[in-house]
N, C-alpha and C. Protein backbone atom coordinates (compact mmCIF):
# COMPACT_ATOMS: atom_id res chain seq x y z
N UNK A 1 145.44 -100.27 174.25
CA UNK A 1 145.80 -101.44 175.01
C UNK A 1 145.51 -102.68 174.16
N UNK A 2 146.59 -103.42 174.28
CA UNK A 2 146.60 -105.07 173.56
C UNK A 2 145.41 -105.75 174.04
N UNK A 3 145.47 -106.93 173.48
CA UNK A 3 144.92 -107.99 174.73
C UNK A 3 145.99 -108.35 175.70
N UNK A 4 146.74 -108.65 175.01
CA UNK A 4 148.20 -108.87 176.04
C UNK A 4 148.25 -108.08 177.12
N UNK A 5 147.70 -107.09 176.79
CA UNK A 5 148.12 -105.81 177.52
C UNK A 5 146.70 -106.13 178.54
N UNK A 6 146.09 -106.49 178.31
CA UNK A 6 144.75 -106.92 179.31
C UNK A 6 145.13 -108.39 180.46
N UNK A 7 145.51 -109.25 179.92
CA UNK A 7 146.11 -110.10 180.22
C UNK A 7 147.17 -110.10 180.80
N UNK A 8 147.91 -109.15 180.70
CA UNK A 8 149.11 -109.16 181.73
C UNK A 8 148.40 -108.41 182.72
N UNK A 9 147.36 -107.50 182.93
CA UNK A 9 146.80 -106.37 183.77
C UNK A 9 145.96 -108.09 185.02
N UNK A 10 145.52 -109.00 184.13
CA UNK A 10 144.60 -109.53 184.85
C UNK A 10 145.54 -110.64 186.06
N UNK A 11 146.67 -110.86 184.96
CA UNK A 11 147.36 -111.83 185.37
C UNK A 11 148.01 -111.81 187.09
N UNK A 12 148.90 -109.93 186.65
CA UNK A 12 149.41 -109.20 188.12
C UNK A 12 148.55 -108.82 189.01
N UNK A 13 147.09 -108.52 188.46
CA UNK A 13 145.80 -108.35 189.64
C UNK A 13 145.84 -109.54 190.62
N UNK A 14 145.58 -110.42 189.84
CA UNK A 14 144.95 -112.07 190.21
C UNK A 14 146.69 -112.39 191.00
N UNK A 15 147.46 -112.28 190.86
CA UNK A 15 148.95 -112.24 191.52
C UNK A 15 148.55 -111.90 192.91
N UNK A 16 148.87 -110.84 193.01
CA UNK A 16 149.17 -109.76 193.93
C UNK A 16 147.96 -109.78 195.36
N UNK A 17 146.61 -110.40 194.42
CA UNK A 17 145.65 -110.58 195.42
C UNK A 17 145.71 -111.94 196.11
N UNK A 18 146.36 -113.04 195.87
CA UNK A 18 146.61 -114.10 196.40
C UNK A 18 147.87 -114.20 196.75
N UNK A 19 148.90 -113.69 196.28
CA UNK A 19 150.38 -113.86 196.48
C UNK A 19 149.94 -112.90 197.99
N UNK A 20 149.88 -112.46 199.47
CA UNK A 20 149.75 -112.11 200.56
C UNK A 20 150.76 -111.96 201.80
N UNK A 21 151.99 -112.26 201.08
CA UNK A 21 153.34 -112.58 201.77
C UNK A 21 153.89 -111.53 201.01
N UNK A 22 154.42 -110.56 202.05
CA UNK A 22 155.73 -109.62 201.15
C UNK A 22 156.79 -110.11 201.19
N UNK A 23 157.63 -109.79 199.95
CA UNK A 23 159.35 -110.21 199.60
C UNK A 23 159.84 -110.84 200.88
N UNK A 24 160.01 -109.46 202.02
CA UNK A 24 160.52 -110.03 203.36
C UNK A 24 159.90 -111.24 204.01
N UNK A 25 158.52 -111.39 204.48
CA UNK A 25 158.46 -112.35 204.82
C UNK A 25 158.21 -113.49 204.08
N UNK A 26 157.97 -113.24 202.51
CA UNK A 26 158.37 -114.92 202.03
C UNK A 26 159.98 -115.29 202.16
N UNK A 27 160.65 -114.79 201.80
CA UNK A 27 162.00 -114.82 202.13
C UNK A 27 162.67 -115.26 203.65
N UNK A 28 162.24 -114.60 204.27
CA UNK A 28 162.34 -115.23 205.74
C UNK A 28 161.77 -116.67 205.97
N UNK A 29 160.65 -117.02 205.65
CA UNK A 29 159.84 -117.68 205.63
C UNK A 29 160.36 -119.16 204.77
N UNK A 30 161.05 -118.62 203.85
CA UNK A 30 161.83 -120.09 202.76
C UNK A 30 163.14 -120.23 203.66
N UNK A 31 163.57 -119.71 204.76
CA UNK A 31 164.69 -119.92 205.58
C UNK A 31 164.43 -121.03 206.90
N UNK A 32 163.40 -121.24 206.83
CA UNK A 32 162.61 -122.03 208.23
C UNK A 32 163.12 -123.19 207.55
N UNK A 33 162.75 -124.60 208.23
CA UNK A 33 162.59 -125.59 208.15
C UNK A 33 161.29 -126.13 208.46
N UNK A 34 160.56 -125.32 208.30
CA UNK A 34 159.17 -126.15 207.53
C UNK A 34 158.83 -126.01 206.52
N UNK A 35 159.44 -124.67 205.90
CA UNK A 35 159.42 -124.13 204.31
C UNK A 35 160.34 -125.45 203.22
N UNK A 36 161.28 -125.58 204.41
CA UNK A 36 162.61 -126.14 202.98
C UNK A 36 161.81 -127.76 203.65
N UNK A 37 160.97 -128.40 204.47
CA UNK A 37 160.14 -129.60 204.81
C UNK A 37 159.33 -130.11 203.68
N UNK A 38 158.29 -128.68 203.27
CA UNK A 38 157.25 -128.88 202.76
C UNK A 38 156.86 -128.99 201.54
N UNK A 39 156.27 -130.01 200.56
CA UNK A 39 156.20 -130.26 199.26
C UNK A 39 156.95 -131.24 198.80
N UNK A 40 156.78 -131.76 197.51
CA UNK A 40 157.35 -132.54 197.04
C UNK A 40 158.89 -132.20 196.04
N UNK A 41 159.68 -133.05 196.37
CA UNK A 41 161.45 -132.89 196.56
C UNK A 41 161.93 -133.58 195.38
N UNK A 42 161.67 -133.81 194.09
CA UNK A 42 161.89 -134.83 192.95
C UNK A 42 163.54 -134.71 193.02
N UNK A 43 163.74 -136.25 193.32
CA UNK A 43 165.22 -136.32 193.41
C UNK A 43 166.07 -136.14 194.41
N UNK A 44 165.06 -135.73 195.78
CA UNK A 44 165.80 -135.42 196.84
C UNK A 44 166.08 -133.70 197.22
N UNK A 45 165.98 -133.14 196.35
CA UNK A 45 166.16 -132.17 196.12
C UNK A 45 165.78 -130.76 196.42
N UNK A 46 165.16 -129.57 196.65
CA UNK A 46 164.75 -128.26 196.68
C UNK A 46 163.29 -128.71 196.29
N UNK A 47 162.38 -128.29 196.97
CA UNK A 47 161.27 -128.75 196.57
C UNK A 47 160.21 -127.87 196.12
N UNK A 48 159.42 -128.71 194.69
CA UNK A 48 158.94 -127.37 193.61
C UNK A 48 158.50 -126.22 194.41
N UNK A 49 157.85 -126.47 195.32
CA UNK A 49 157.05 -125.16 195.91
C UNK A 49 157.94 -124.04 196.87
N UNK A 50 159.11 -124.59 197.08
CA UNK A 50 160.30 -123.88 198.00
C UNK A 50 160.77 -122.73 196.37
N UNK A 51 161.64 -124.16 195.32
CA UNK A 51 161.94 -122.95 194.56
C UNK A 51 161.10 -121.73 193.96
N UNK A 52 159.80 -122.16 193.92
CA UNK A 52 158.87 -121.14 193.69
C UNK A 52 159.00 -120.41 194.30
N UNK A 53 158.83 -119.89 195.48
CA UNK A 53 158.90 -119.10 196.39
C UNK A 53 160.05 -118.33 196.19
N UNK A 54 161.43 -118.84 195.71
CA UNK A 54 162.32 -117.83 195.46
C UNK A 54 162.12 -117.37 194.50
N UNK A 55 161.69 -117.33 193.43
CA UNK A 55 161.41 -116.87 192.41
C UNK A 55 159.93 -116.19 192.42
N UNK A 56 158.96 -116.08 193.26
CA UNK A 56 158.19 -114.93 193.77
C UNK A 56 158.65 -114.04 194.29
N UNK A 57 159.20 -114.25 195.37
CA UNK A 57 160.50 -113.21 195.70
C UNK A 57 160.80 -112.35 194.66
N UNK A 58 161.68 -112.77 194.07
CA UNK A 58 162.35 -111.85 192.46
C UNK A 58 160.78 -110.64 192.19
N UNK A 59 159.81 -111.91 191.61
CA UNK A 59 158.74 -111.45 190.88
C UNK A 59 157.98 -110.03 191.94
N UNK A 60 157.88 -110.46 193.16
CA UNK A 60 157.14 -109.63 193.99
C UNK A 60 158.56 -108.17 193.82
N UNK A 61 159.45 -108.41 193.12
CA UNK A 61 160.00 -107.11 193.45
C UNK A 61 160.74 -106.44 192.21
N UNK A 62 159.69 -107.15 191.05
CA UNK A 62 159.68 -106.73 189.59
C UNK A 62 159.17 -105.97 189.71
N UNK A 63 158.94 -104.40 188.53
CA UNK A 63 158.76 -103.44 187.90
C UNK A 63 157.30 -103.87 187.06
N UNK A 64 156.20 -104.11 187.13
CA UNK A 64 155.19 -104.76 186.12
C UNK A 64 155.54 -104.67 184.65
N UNK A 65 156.24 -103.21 184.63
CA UNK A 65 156.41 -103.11 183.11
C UNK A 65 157.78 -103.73 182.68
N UNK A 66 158.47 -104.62 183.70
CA UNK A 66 159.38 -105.42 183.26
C UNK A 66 159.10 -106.75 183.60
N UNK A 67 158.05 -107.21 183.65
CA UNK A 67 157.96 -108.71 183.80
C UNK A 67 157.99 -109.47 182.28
N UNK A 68 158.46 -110.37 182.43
CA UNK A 68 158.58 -111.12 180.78
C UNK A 68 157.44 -112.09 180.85
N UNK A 69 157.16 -112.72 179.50
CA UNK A 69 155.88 -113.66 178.95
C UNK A 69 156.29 -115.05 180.53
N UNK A 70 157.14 -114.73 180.42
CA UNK A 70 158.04 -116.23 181.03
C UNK A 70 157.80 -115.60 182.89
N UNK A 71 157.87 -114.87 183.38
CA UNK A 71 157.41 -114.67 184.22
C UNK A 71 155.54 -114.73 184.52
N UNK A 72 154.90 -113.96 183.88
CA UNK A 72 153.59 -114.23 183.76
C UNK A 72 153.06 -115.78 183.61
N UNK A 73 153.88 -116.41 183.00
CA UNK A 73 153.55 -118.01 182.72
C UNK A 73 153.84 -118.30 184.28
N UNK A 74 154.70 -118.20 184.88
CA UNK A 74 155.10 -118.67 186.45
C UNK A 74 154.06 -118.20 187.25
N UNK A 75 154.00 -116.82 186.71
CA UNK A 75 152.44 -115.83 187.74
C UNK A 75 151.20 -117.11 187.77
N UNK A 76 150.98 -117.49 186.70
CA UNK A 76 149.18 -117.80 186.47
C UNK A 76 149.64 -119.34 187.28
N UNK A 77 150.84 -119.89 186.66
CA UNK A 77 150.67 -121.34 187.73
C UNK A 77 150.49 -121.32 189.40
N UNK A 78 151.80 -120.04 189.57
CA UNK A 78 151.59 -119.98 191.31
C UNK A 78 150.09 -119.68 191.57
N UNK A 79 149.24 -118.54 190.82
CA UNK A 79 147.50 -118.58 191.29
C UNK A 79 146.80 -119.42 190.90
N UNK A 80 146.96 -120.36 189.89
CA UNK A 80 146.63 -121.94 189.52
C UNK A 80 146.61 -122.81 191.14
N UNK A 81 147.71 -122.91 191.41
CA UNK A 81 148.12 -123.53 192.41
C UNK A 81 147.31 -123.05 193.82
N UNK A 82 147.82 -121.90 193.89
CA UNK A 82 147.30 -121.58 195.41
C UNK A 82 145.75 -121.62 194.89
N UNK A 83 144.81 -121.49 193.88
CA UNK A 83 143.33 -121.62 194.17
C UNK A 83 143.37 -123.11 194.17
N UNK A 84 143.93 -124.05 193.86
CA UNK A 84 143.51 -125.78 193.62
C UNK A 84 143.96 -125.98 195.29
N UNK A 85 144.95 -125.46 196.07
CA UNK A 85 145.47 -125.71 197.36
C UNK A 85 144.63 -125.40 197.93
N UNK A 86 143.88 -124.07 198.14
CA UNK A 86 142.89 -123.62 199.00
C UNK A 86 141.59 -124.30 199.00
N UNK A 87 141.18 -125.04 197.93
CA UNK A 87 140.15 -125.76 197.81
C UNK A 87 140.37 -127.00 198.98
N UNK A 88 141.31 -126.87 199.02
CA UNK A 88 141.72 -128.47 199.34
C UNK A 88 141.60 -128.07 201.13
N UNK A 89 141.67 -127.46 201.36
CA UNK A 89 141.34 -126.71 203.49
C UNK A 89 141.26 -128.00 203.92
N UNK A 90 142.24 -128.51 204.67
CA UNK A 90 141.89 -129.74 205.75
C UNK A 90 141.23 -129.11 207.09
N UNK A 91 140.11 -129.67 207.76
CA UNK A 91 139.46 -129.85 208.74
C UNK A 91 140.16 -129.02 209.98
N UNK A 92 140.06 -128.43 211.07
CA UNK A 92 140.45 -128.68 212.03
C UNK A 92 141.86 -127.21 211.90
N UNK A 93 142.55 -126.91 213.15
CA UNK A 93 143.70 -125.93 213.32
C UNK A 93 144.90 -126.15 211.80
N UNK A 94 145.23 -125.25 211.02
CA UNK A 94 146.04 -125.87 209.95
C UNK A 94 147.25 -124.96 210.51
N UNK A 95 147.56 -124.56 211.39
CA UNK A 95 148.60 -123.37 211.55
C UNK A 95 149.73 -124.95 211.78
N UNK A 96 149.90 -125.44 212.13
CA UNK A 96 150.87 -126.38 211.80
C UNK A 96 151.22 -127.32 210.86
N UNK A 97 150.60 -127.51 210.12
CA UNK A 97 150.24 -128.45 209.05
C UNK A 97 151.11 -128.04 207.77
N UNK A 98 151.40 -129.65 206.90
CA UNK A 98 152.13 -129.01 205.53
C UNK A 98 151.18 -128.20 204.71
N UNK A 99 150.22 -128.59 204.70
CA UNK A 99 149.23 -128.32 203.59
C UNK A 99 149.07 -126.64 203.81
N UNK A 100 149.31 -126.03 205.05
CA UNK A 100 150.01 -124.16 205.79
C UNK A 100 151.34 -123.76 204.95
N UNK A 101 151.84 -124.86 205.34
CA UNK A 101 153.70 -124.93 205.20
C UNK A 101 153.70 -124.69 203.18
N UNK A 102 153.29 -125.51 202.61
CA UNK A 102 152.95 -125.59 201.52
C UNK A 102 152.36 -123.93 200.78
N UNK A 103 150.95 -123.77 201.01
CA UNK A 103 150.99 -122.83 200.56
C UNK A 103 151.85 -121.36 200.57
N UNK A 104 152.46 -121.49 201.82
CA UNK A 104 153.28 -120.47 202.09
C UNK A 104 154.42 -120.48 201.34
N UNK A 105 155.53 -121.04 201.30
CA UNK A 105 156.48 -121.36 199.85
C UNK A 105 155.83 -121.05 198.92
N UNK A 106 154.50 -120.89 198.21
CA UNK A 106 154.11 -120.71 196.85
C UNK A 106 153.68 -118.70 197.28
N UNK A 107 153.91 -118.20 198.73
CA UNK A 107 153.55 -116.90 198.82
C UNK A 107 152.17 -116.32 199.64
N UNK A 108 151.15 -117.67 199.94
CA UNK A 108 150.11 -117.25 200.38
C UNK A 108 150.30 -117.72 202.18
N UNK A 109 149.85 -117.18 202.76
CA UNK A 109 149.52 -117.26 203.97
C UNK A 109 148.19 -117.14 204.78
N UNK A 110 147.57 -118.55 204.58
CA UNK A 110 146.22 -118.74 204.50
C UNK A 110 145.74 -118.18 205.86
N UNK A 111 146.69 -117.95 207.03
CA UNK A 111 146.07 -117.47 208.61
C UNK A 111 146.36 -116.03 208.52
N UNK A 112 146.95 -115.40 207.37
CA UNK A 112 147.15 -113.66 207.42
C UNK A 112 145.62 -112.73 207.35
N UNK A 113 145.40 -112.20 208.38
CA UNK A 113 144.51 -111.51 207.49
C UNK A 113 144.60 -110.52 206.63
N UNK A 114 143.64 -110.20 205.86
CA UNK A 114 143.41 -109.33 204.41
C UNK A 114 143.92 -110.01 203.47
């Protein structure tokens, strides 16, 4: 085994344990209108954390031994992201809230349990 080969092992661990939304329901889930609401829209546009989500999608239904460098680079930002988001827990019921809405487009579903 590489290091690479360690590093991609750590990368899809650290994935898979925060990513908590399967294909189906992130997918369902980027069809709402609090999904396509939530995050920031540069330009008006699809917003970063929506297109992420389609492209977890894809990833959640890759082959490990076919993920590319360029996928893994997308892996470590989406668990970049969802640990800097989760830090961030506003006060009080979040089941309605963007900061819910938000992490979910990136795959996590902070009220799921396990």
């Amino acid at each position: 085994m590489t290091e690479h080969d360690g590093d991609r092992g750590e990368t899809t661990d650290e994935f898979k344990k925060l990513v908590n939304l399967t294909p189906k329901q992130l997918q369902d889930w980027l069809e709402r209108e609090e999904s396509k609401a939530a995050g920031q829209h540069p330009g008006g546009g699809e917003s970063t954390g929506h297109a992420s989500g389609r492209r977890i999608v894809e990833l959640l239904r890759t082959p490990k031994s076919d993920l590319s460098d360029d996928d893994l680079a997308h892996m470590r930002k989406v668990t970049g992201y969802i640990k800097r988001h989760l830090a961030q827990r506003p006060s009080g019921d979040v089941t309605d809230t963007t900061w819910r809405h938000s992490l979910m487009n990136w795959g996590h579903g902070p009220l799921k349990d396990g």
